[in-house]
N, C-alpha and C. Protein backbone atom coordinates (compact mmCIF):
# COMPACT_ATOMS: atom_id res chain seq x y z
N UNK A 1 0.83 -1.19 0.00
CA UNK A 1 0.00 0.00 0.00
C UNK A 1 0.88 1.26 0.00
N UNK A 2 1.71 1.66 0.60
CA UNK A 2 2.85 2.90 0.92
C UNK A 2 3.80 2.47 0.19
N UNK A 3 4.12 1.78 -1.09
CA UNK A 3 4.59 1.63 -2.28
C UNK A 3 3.96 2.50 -3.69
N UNK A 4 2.67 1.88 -2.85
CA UNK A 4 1.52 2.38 -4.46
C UNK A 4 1.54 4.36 -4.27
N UNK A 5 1.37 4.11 -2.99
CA UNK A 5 0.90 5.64 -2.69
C UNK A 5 2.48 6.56 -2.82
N UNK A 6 3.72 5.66 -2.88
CA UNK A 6 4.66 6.84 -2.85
C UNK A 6 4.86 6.88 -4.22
N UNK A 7 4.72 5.74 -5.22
CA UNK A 7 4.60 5.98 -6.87
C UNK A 7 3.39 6.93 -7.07
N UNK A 8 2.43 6.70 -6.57
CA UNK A 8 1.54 7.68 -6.99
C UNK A 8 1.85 9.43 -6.73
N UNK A 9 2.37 9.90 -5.57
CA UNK A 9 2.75 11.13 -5.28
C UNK A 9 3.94 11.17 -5.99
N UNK A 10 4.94 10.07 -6.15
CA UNK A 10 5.63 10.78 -7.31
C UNK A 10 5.43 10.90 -8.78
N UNK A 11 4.49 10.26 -9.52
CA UNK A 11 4.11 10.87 -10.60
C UNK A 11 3.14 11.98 -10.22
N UNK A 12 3.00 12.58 -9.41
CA UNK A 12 1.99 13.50 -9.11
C UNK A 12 2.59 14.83 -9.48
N UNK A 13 4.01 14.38 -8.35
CA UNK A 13 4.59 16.03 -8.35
C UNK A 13 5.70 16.00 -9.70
N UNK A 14 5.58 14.88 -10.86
CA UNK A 14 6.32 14.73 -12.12
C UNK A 14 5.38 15.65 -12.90
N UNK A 15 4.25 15.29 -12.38
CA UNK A 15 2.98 16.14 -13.71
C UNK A 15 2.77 17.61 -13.32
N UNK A 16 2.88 17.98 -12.00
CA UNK A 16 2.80 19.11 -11.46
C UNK A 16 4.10 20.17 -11.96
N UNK A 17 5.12 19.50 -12.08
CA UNK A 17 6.69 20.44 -12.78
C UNK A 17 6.33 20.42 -13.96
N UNK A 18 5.90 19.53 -14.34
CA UNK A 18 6.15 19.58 -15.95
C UNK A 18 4.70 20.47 -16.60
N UNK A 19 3.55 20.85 -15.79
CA UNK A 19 2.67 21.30 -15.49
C UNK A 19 3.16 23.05 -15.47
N UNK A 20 4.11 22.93 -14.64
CA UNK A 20 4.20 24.45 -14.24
C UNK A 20 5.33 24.80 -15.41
N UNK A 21 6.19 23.54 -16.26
CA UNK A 21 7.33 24.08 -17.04
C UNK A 21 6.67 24.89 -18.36
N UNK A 22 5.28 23.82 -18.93
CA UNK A 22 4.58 24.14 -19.42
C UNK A 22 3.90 25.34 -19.23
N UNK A 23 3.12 26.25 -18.49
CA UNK A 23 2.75 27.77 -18.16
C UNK A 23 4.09 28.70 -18.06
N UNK A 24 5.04 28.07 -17.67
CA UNK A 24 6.17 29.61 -17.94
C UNK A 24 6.40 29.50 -19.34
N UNK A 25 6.59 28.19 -19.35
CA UNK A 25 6.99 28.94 -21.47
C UNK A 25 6.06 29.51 -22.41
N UNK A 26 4.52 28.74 -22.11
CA UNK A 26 3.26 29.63 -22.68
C UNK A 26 3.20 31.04 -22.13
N UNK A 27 3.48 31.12 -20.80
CA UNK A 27 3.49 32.68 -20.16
C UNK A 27 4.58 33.81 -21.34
N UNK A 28 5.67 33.48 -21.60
CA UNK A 28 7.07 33.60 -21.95
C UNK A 28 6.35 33.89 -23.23
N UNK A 29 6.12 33.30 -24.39
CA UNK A 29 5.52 33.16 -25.50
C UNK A 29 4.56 33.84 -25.67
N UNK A 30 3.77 34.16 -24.84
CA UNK A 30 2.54 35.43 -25.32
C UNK A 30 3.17 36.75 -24.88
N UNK A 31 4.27 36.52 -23.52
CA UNK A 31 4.98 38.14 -23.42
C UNK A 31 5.43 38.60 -24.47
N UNK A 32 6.33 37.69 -25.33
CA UNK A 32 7.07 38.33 -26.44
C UNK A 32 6.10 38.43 -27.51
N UNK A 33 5.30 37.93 -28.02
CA UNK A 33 4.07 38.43 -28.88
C UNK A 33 3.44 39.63 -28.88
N UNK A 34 2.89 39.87 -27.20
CA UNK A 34 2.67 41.02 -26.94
C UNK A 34 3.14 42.26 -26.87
N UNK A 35 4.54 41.90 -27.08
CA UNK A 35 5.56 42.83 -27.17
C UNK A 35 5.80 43.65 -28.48
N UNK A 36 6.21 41.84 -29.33
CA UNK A 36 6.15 42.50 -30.77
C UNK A 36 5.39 42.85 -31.08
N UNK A 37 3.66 42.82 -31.01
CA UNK A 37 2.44 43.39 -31.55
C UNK A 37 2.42 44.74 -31.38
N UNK A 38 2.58 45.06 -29.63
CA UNK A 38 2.62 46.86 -29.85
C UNK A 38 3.68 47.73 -30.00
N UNK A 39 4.17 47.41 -31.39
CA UNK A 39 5.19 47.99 -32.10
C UNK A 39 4.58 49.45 -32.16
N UNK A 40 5.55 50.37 -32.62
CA UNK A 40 5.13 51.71 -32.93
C UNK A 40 4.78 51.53 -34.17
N UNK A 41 3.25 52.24 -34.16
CA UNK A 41 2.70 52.56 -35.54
C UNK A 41 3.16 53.45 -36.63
N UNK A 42 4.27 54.26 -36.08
CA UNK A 42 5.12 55.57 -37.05
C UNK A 42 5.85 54.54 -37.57
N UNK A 43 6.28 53.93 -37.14
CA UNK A 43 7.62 52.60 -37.68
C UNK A 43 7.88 52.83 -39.48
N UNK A 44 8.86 53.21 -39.88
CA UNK A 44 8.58 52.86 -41.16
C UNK A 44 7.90 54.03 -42.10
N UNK A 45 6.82 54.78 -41.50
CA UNK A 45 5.96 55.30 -41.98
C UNK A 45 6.44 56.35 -43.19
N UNK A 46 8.18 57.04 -43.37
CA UNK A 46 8.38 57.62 -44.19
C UNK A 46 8.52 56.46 -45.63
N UNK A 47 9.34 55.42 -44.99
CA UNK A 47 9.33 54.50 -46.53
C UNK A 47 8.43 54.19 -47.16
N UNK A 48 7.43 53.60 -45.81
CA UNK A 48 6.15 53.01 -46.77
C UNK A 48 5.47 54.01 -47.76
N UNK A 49 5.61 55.71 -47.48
CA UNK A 49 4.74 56.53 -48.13
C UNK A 49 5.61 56.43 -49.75
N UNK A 50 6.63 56.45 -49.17
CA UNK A 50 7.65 56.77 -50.37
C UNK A 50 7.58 55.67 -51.11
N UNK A 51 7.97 54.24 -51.16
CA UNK A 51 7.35 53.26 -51.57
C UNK A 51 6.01 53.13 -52.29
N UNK A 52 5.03 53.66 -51.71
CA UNK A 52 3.85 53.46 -52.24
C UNK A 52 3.34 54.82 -53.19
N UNK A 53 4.16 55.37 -53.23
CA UNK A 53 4.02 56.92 -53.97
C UNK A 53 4.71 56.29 -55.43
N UNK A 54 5.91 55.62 -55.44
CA UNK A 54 6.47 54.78 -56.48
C UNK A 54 5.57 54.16 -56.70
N UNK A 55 4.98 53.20 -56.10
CA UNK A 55 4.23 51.83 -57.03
C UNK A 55 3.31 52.55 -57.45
N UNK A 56 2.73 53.60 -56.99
CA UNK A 56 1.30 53.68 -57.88
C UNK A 56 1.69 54.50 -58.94
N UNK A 57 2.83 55.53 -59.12
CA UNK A 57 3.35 56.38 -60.37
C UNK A 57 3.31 54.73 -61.27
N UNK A 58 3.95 53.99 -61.15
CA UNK A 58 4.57 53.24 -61.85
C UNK A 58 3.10 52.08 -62.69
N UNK A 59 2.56 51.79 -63.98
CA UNK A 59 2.04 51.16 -64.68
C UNK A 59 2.15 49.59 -63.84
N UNK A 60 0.92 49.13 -64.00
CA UNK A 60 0.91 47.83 -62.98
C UNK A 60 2.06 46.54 -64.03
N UNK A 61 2.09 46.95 -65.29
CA UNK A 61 3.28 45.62 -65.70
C UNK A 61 4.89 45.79 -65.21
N UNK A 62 4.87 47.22 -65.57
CA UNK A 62 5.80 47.60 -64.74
C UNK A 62 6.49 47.34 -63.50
N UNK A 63 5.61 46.87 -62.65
CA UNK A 63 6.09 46.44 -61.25
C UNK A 63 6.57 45.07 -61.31
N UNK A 64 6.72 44.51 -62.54
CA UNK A 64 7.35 43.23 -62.01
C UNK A 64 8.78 43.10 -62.79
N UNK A 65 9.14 44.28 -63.26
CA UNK A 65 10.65 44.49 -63.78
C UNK A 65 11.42 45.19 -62.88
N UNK A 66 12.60 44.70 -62.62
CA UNK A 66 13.50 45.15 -61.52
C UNK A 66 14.54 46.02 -62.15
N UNK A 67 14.42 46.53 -63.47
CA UNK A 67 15.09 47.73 -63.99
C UNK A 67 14.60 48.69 -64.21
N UNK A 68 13.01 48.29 -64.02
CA UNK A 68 11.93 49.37 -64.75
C UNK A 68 11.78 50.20 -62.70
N UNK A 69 11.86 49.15 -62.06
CA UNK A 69 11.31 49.51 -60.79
C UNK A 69 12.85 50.40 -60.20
N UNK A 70 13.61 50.21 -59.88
CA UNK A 70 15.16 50.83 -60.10
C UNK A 70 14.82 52.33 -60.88
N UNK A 71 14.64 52.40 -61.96
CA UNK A 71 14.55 53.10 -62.80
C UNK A 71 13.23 54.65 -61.94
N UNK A 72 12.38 53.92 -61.81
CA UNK A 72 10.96 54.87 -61.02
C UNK A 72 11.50 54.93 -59.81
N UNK A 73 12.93 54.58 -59.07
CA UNK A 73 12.97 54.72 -57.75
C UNK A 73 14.02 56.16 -58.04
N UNK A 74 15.04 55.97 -59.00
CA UNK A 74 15.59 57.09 -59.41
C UNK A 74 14.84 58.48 -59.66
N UNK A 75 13.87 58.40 -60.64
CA UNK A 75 12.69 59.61 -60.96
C UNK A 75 12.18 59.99 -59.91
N UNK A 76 11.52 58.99 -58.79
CA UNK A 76 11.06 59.60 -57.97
C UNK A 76 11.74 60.04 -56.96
N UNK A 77 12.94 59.54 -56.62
CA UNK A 77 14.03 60.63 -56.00
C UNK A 77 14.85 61.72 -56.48
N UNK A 78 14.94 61.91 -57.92
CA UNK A 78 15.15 63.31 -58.25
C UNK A 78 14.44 64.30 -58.03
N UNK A 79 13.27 64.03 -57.73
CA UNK A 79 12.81 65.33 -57.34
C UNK A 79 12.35 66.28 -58.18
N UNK A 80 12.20 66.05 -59.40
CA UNK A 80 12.20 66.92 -60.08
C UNK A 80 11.05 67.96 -60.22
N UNK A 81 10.47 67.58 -59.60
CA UNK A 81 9.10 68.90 -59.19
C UNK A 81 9.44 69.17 -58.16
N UNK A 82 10.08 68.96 -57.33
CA UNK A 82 10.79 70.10 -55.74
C UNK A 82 9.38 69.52 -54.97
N UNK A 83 8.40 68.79 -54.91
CA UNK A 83 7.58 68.38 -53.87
C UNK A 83 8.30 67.72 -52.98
N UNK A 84 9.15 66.82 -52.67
CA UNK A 84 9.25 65.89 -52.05
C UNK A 84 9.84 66.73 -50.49
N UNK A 85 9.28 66.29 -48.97
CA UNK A 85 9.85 67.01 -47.74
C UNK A 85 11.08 66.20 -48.22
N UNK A 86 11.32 67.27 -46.46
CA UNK A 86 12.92 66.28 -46.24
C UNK A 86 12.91 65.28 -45.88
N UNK A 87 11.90 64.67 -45.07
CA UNK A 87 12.20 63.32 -44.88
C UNK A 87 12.06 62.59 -45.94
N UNK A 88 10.94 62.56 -46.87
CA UNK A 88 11.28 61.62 -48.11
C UNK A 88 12.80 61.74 -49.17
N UNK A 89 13.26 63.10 -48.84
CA UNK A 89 14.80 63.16 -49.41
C UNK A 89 15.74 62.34 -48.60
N UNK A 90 15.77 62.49 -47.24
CA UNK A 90 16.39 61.01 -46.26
C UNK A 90 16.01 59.78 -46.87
N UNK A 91 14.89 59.47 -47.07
CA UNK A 91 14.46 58.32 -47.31
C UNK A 91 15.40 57.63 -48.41
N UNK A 92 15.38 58.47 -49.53
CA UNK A 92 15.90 58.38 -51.08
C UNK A 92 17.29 58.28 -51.45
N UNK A 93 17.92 59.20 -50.23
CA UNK A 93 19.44 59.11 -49.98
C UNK A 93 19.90 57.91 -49.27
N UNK A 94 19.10 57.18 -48.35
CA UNK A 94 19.19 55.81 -47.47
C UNK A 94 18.90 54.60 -49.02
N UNK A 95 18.07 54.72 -49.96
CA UNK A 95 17.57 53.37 -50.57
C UNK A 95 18.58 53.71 -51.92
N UNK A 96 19.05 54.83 -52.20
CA UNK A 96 19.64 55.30 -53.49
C UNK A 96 20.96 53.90 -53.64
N UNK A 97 21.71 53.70 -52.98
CA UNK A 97 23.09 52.63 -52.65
C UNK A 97 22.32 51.22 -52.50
N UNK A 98 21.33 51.15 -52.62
CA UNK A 98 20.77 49.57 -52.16
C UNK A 98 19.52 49.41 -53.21
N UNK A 99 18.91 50.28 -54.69
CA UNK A 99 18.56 50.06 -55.22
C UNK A 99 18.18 48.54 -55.64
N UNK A 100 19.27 48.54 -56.14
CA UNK A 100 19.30 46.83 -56.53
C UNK A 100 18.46 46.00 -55.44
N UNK A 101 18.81 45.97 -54.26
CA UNK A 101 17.99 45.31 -53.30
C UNK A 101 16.65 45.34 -53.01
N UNK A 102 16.17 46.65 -53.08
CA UNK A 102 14.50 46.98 -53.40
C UNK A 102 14.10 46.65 -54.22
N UNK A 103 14.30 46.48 -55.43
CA UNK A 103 13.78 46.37 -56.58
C UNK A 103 13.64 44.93 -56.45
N UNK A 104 14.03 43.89 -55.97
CA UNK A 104 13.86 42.71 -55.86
C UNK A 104 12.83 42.19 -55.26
N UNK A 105 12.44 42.52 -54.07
CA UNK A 105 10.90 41.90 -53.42
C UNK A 105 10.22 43.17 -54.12
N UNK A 106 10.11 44.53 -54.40
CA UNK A 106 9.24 45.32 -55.02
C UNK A 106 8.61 44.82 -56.09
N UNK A 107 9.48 43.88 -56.80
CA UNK A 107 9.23 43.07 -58.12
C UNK A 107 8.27 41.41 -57.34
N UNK A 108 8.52 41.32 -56.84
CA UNK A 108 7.58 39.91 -56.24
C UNK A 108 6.28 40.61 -55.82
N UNK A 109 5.85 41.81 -55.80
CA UNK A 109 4.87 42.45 -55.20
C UNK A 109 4.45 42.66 -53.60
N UNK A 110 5.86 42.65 -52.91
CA UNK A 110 5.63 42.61 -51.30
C UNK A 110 4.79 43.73 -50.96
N UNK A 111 4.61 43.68 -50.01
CA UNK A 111 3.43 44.91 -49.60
C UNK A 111 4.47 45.59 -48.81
N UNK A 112 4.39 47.04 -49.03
CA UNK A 112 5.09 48.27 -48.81
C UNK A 112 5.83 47.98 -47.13
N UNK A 113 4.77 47.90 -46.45
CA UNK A 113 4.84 47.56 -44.86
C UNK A 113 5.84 47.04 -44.71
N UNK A 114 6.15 45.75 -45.32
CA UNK A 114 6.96 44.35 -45.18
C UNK A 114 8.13 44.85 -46.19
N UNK A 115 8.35 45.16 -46.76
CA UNK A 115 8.98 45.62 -47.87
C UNK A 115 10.45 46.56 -47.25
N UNK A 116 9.91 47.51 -46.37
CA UNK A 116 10.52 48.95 -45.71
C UNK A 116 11.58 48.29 -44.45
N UNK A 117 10.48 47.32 -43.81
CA UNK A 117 11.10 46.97 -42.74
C UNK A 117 12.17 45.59 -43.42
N UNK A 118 11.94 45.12 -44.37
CA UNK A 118 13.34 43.65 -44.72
C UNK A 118 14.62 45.15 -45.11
N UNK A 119 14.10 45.96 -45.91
CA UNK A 119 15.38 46.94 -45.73
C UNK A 119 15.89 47.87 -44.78
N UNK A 120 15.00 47.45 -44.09
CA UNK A 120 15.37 48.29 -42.77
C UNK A 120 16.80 47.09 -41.99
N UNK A 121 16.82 46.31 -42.46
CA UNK A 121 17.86 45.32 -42.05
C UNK A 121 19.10 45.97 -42.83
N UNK A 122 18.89 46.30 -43.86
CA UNK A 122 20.34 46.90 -44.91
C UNK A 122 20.86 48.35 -43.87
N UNK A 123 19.77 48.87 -43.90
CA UNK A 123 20.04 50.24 -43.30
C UNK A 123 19.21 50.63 -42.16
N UNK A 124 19.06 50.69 -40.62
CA UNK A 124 18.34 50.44 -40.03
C UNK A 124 18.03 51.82 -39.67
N UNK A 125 18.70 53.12 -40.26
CA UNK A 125 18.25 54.13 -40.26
C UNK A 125 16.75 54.33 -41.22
N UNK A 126 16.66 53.59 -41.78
CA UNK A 126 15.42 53.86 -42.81
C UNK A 126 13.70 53.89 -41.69
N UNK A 127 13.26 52.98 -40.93
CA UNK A 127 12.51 52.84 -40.49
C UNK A 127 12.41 54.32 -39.21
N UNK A 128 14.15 54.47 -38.56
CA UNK A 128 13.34 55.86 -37.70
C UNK A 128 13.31 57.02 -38.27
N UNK A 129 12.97 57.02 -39.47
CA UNK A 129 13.05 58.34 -39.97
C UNK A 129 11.02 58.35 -39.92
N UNK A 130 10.81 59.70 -39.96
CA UNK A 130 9.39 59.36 -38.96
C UNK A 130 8.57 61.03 -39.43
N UNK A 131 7.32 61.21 -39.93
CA UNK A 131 6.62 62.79 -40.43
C UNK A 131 6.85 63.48 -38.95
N UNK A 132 6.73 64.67 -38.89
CA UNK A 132 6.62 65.21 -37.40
C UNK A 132 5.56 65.10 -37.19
N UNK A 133 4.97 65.27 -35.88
CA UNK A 133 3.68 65.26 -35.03
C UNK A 133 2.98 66.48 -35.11
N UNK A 134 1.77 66.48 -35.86
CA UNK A 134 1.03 67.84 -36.00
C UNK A 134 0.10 68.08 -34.76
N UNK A 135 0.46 69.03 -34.35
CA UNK A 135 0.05 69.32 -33.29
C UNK A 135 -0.71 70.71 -32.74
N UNK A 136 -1.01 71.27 -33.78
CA UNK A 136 -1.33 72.86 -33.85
C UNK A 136 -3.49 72.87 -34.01
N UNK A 137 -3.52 71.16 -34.31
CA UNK A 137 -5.62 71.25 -34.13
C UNK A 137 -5.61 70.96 -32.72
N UNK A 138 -4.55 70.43 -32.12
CA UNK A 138 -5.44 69.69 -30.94
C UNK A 138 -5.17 70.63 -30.07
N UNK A 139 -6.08 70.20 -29.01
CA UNK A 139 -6.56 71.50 -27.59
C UNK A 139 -5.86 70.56 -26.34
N UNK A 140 -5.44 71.26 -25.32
CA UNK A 140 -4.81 70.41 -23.79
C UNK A 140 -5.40 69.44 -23.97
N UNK A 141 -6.82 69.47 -23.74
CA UNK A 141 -7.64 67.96 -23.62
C UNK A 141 -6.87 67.11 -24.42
N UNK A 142 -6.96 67.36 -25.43
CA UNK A 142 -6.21 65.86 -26.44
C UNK A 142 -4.89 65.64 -26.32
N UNK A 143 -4.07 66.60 -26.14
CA UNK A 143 -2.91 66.21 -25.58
C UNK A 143 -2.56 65.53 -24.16
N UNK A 144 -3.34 66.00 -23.62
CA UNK A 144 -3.61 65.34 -22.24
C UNK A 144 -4.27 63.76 -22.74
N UNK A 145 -4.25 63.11 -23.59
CA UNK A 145 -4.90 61.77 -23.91
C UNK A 145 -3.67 61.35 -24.26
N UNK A 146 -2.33 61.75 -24.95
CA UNK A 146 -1.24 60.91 -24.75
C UNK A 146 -0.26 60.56 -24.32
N UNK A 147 0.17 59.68 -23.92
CA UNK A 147 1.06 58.82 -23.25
C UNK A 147 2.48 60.51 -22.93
N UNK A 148 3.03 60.26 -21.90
CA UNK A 148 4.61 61.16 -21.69
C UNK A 148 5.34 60.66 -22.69
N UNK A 149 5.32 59.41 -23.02
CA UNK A 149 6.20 59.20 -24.19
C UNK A 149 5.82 59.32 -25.22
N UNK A 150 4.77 59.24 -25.53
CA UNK A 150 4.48 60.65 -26.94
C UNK A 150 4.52 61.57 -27.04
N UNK A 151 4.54 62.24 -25.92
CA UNK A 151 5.01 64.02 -25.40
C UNK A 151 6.19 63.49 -25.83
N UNK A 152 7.12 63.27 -25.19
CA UNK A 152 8.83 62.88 -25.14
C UNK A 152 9.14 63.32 -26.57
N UNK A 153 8.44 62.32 -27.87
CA UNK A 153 8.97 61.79 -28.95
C UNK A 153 8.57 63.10 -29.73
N UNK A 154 7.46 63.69 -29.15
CA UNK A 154 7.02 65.67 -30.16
C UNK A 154 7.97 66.27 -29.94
N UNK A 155 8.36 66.03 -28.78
CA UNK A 155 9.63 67.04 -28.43
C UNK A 155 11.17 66.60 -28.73
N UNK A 156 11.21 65.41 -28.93
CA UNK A 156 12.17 65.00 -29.50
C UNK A 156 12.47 64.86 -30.98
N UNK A 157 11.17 64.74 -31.77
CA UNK A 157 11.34 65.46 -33.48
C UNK A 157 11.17 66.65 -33.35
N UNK A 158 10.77 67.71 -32.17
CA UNK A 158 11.31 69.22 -32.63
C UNK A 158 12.68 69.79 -32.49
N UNK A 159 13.26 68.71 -31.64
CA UNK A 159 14.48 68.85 -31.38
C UNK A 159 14.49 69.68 -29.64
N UNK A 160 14.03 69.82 -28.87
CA UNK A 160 13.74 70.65 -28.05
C UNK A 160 13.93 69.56 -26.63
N UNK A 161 14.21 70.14 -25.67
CA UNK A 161 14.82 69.03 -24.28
C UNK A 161 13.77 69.90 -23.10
N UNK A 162 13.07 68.92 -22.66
CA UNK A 162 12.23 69.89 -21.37
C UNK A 162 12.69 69.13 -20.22
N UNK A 163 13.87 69.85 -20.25
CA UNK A 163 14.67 69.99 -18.45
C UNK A 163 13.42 70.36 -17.21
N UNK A 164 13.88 69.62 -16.43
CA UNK A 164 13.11 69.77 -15.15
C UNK A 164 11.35 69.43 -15.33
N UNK A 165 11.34 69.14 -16.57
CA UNK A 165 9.87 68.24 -16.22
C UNK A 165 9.24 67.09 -16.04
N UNK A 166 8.82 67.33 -14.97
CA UNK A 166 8.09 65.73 -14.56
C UNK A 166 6.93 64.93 -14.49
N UNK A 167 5.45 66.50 -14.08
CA UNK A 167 4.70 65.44 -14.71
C UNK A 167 4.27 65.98 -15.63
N UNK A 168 2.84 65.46 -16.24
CA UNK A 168 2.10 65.53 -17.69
C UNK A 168 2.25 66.73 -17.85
N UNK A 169 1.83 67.41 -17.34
CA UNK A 169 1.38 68.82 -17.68
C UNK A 169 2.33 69.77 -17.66
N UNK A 170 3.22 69.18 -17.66
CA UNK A 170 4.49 69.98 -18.00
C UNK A 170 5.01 69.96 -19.24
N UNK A 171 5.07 68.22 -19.57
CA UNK A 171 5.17 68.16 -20.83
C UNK A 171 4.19 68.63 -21.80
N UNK A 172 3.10 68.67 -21.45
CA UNK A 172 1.88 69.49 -22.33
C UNK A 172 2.25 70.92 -22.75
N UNK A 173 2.49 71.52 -21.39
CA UNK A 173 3.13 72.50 -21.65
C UNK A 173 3.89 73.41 -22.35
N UNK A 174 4.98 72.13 -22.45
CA UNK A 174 6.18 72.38 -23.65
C UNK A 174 5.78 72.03 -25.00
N UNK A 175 5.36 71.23 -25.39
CA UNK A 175 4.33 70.93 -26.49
C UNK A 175 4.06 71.26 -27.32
N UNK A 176 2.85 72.95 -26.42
CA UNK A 176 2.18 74.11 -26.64
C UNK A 176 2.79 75.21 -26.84
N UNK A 177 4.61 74.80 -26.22
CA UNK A 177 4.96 76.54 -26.32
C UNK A 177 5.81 76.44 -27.55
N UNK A 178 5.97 75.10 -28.27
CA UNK A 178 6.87 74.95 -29.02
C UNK A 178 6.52 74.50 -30.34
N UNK A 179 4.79 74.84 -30.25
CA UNK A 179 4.16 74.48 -31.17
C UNK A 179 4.45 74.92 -32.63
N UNK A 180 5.28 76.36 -32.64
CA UNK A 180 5.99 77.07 -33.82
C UNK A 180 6.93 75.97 -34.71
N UNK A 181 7.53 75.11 -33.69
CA UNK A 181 8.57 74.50 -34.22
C UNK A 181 8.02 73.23 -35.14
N UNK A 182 6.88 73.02 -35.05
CA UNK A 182 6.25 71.49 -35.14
C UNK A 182 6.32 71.95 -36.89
N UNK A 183 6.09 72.72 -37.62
CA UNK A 183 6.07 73.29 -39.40
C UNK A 183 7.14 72.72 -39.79
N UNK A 184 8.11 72.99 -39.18
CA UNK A 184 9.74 73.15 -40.05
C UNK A 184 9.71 71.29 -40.10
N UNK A 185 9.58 71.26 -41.74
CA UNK A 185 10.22 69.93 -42.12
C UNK A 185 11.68 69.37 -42.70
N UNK A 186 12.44 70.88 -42.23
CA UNK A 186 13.88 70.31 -42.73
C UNK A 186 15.02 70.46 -41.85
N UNK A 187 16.09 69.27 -42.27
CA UNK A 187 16.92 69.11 -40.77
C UNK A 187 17.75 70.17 -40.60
């Protein structure tokens, strides 16, 4: 009887470890998911425009030639109508040396998104290049709806450092007084 019962408590507390090894690695596995999911939504956001400003200039047979696509990445970084900000001129100066490499999944038809970020591996400056934060409709209230570290990051594409502030409304503050600066799109 106190044979059966000490085999039995030891497969008990065998199923119970292997029980609990099982929930830390599922635990472990949805942290990092959850992690990667709430990526920043700016991520990328100058390539993909720039990217997708190309594919649609460009005739849909067109997109599956990697000299023709090369070729529309050149035109559309010359510039030659003076539209383009500065950040899409960053952009153009980052992909100009790695042509060849874009033009390769651009030609398989990757989607812009996916596209920005595999070259963001060539040059990992490409993805933080980022529009500034317009900020001149919204009222305290709405600024008061985001995060300090979206305060942080307005004030950090205006270029501007708010020493000695700590809480929200300080950074709101600065925000608002520096709202002049939020226009200027060149470095």
């Amino acid at each position: 009887q106190t044979g059966k019962t000490t085999n039995l408590l030891r497969f008990i507390g065998i199923v119970d470890s292997t029980m609990r090894a099982i929930t830390t690695i599922l635990s472990a596995a949805l942290l990092a998911s959850s992690a990667s999911a709430g990526s920043d939504p700016r991520e990328c956001e100058v390539c993909m425009k720039v990217m997708q400003d190309v594919k649609d200039k460009m005739p849909k047979a067109d997109q599956k030639e990697k000299p023709k696509i090369e070729a529309a990445l050149g035109d559309y970084c010359a510039n030659a109508d003076g539209k383009l900000s500065a950040r899409e001129r960053k952009i153009c100066y980052y992909i100009d040396p790695i042509k060849r490499d874009v033009a390769h999944p651009f030609s398989l038809g990757m989607p812009v998104d996916r596209l920005c970020k595999r070259i963001n591996k060539s040059n990992s400056e490409i993805c933080s290049v980022k529009f500034p934060v317009k900020t001149e409709n919204l009222e305290k209230k709405d600024l008061s709806k985001l995060r300090v570290k979206q305060l942080k990051s307005i004030l950090l594409d205006r270029g501007v450092e708010c020493k000695g502030c700590v809480e929200k409304d300080e950074f709101i503050k600065k925000v608002q007084d520096t709202e002049h600066l939020a226009g200027s799109d060149e470095f």
